[in-house]
Protein backbone atom coordinates (compact mmCIF):
# COMPACT_ATOMS: atom_id res chain seq x y z
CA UNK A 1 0.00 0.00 0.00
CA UNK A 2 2.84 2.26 0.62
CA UNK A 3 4.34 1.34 -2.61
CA UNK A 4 1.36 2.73 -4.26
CA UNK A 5 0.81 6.29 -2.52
CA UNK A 6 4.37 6.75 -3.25
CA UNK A 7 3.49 6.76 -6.97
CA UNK A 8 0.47 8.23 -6.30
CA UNK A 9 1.13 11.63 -4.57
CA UNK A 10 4.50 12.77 -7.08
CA UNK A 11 2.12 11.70 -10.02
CA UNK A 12 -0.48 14.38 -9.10
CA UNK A 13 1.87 17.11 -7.46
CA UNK A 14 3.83 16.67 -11.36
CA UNK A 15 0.26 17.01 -13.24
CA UNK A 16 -1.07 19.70 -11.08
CA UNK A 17 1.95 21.66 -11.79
CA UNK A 18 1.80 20.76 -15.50
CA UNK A 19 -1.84 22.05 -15.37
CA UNK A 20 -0.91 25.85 -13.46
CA UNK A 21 2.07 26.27 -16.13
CA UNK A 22 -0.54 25.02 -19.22
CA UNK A 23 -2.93 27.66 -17.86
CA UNK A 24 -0.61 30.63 -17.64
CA UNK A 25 1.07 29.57 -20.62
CA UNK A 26 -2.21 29.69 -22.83
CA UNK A 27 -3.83 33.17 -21.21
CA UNK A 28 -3.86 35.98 -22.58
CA UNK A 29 0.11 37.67 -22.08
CA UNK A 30 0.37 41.49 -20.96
CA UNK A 31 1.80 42.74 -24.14
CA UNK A 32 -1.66 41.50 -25.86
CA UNK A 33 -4.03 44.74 -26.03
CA UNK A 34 -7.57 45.04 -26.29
CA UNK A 35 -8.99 48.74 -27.56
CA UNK A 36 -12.85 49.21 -28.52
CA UNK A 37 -13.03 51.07 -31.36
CA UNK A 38 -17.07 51.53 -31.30
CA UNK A 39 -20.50 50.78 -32.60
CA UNK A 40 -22.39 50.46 -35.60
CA UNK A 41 -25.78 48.81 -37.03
CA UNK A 42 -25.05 47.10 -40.39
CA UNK A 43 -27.83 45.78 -42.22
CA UNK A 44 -27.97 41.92 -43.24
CA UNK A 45 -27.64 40.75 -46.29
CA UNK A 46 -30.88 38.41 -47.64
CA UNK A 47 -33.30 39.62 -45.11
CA UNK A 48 -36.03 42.19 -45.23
CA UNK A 49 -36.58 45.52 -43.04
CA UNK A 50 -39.42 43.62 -41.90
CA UNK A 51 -37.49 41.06 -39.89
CA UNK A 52 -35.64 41.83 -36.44
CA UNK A 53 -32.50 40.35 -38.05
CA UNK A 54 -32.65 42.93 -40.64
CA UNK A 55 -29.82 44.85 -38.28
CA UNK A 56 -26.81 43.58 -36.71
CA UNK A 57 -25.25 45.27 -33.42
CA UNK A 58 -21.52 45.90 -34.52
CA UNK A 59 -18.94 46.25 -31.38
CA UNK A 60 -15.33 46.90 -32.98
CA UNK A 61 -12.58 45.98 -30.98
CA UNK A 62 -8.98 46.13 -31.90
CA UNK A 63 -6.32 43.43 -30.43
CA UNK A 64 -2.43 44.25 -30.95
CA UNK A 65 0.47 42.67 -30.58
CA UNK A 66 2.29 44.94 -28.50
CA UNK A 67 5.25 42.25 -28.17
CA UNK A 68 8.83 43.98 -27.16
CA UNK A 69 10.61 40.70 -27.86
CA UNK A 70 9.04 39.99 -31.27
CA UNK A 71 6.26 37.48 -30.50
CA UNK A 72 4.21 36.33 -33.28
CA UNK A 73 0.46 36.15 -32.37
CA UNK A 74 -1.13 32.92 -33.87
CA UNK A 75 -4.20 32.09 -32.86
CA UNK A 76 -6.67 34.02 -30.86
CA UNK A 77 -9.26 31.75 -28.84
CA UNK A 78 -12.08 30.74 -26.05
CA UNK A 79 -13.00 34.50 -26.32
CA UNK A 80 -15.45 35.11 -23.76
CA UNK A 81 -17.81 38.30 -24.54
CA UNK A 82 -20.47 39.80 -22.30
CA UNK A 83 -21.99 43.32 -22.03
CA UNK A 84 -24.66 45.48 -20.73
CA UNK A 85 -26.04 48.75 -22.11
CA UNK A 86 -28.57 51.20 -23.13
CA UNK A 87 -29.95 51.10 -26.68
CA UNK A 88 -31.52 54.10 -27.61
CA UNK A 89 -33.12 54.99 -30.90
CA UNK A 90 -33.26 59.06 -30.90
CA UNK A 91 -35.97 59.54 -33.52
CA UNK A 92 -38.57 56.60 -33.51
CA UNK A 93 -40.97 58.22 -35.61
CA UNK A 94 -38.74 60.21 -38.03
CA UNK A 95 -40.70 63.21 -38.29
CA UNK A 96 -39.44 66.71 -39.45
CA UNK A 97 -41.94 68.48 -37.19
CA UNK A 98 -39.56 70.82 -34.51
CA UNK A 99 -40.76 69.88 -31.08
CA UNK A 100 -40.21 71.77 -27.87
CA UNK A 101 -38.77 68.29 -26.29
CA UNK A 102 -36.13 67.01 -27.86
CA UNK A 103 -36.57 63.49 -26.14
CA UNK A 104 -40.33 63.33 -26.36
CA UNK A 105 -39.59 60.08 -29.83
CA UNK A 106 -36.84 58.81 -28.27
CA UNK A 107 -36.96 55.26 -27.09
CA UNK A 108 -34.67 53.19 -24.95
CA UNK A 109 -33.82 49.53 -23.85
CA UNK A 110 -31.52 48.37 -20.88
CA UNK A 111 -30.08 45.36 -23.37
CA UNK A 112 -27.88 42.65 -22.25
CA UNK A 113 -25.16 39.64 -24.13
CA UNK A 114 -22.92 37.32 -23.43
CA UNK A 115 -21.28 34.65 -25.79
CA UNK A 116 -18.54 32.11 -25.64
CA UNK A 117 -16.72 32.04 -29.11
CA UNK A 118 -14.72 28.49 -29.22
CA UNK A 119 -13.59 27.94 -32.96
CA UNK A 120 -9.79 29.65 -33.42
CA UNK A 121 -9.31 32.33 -35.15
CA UNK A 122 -6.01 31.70 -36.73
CA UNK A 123 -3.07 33.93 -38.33
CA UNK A 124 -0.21 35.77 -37.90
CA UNK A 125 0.31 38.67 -36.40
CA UNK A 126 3.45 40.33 -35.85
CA UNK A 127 4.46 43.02 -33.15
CA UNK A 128 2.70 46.28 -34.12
CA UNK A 129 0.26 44.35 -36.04
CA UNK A 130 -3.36 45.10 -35.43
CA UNK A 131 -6.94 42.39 -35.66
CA UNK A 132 -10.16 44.02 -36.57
CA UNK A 133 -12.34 41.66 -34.12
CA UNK A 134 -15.77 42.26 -34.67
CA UNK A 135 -18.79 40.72 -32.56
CA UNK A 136 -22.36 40.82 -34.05
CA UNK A 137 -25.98 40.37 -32.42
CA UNK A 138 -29.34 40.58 -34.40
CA UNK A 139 -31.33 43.74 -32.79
CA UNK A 140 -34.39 40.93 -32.36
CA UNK A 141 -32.47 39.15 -29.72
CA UNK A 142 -32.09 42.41 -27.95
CA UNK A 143 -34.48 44.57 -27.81
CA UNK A 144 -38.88 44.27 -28.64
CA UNK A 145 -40.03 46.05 -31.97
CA UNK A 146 -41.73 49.69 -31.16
CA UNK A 147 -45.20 49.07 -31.49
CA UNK A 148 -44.72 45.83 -32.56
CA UNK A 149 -43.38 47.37 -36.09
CA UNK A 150 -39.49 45.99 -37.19
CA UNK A 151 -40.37 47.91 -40.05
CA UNK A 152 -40.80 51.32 -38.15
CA UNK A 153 -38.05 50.20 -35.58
CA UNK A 154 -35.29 49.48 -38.03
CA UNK A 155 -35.62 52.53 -40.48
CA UNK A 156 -35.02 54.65 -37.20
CA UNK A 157 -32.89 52.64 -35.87
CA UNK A 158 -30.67 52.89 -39.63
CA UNK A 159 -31.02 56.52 -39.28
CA UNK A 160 -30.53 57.63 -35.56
CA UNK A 161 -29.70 55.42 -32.54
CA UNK A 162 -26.90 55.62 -29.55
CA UNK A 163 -25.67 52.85 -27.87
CA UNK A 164 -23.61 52.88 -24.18
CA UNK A 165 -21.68 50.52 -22.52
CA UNK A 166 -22.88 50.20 -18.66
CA UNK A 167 -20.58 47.23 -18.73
CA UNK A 168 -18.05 44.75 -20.63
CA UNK A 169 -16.01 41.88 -20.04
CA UNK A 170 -14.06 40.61 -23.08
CA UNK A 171 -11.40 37.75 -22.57
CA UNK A 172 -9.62 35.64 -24.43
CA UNK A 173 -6.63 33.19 -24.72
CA UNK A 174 -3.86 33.52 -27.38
CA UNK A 175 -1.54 31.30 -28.67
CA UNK A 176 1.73 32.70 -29.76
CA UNK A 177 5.54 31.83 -30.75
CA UNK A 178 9.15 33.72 -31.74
């Protein structure tokens, strides 16, 4: 019996150590950098202004390699996106008529979205080199049409809306060489 804790305990002090230095070795390193560049509605190809997927939430993001000792980004992965915000189309009913309140055809939702990307996105990327990462949500799994119109909604939406970040997470592991 002693024979066999013997063998035991080194075996899993050697893979739990293998694990930590697998883990730290695969996150995301310091010289990695993450800017948000901002927000835009792009309209989808093959569907109709009648649909809630007629518009697509854009969130830009930018990741650099900011490497000092010339690493070589070449895969990003297991990016881990989630967000909170208020969507706010300014004009709902598009009228030219000059109102006293300036907010009386605004409308706004508290929206919410989280995602878990797992399939690589592979490449090179060399220090000073820059990814346009883009994540994309249909407005229908955000936010209710006004008045039960996606026509209405997303012709507004197209022309005026604002959209602000209450919060965001985005994370992500890299794998990288020299």
């Amino acid at each position: 019996m002693k024979k066999e804790t013997r063998f035991v305990l080194p075996a899993l002090l050697l893979a739990a150590a293998l694990f930590i230095f697998a883990g730290e070795a695969a996150a995301k390193p310091d010289w990695v950098t993450v800017k948000y560049t901002g927000t835009a509605l792009r309209r989808q190809q093959n569907s109709r202004d009648t649909s809630g997927n007629y518009l697509l939430l854009v969130h830009k993001f930018d990741i650099v390699n900011s490497s000092k000792n010339g690493d070589i980004l070449t895969a990003i992965y297991d990016r881990k996106i989630s967000w909170a915000g208020k969507f706010t189309i300014t004009d709902i009913d598009m009228d030219d008529d000059e109102e006293e309140d300036d907010n009386a055809d605004s409308v706004t939702w508290n929206v919410k979205f989280s995602i878990n990307g797992t399939n690589p996105i592979k490449g090179e990327w060399y220090p000073g080199q820059v990814y346009k990462y883009e994540q994309t949500t249909p407005l229908s799994r955000l936010i209710r049409p006004y008045e039960d119109d996606w026509k209405l909604t997303n012709r507004a939406a197209f022309k005026n809306f604002n959209f602000k970040f209450e919060k965001l997470s985005f994370d992500f592991q890299v794998a990288s060489h020299r």
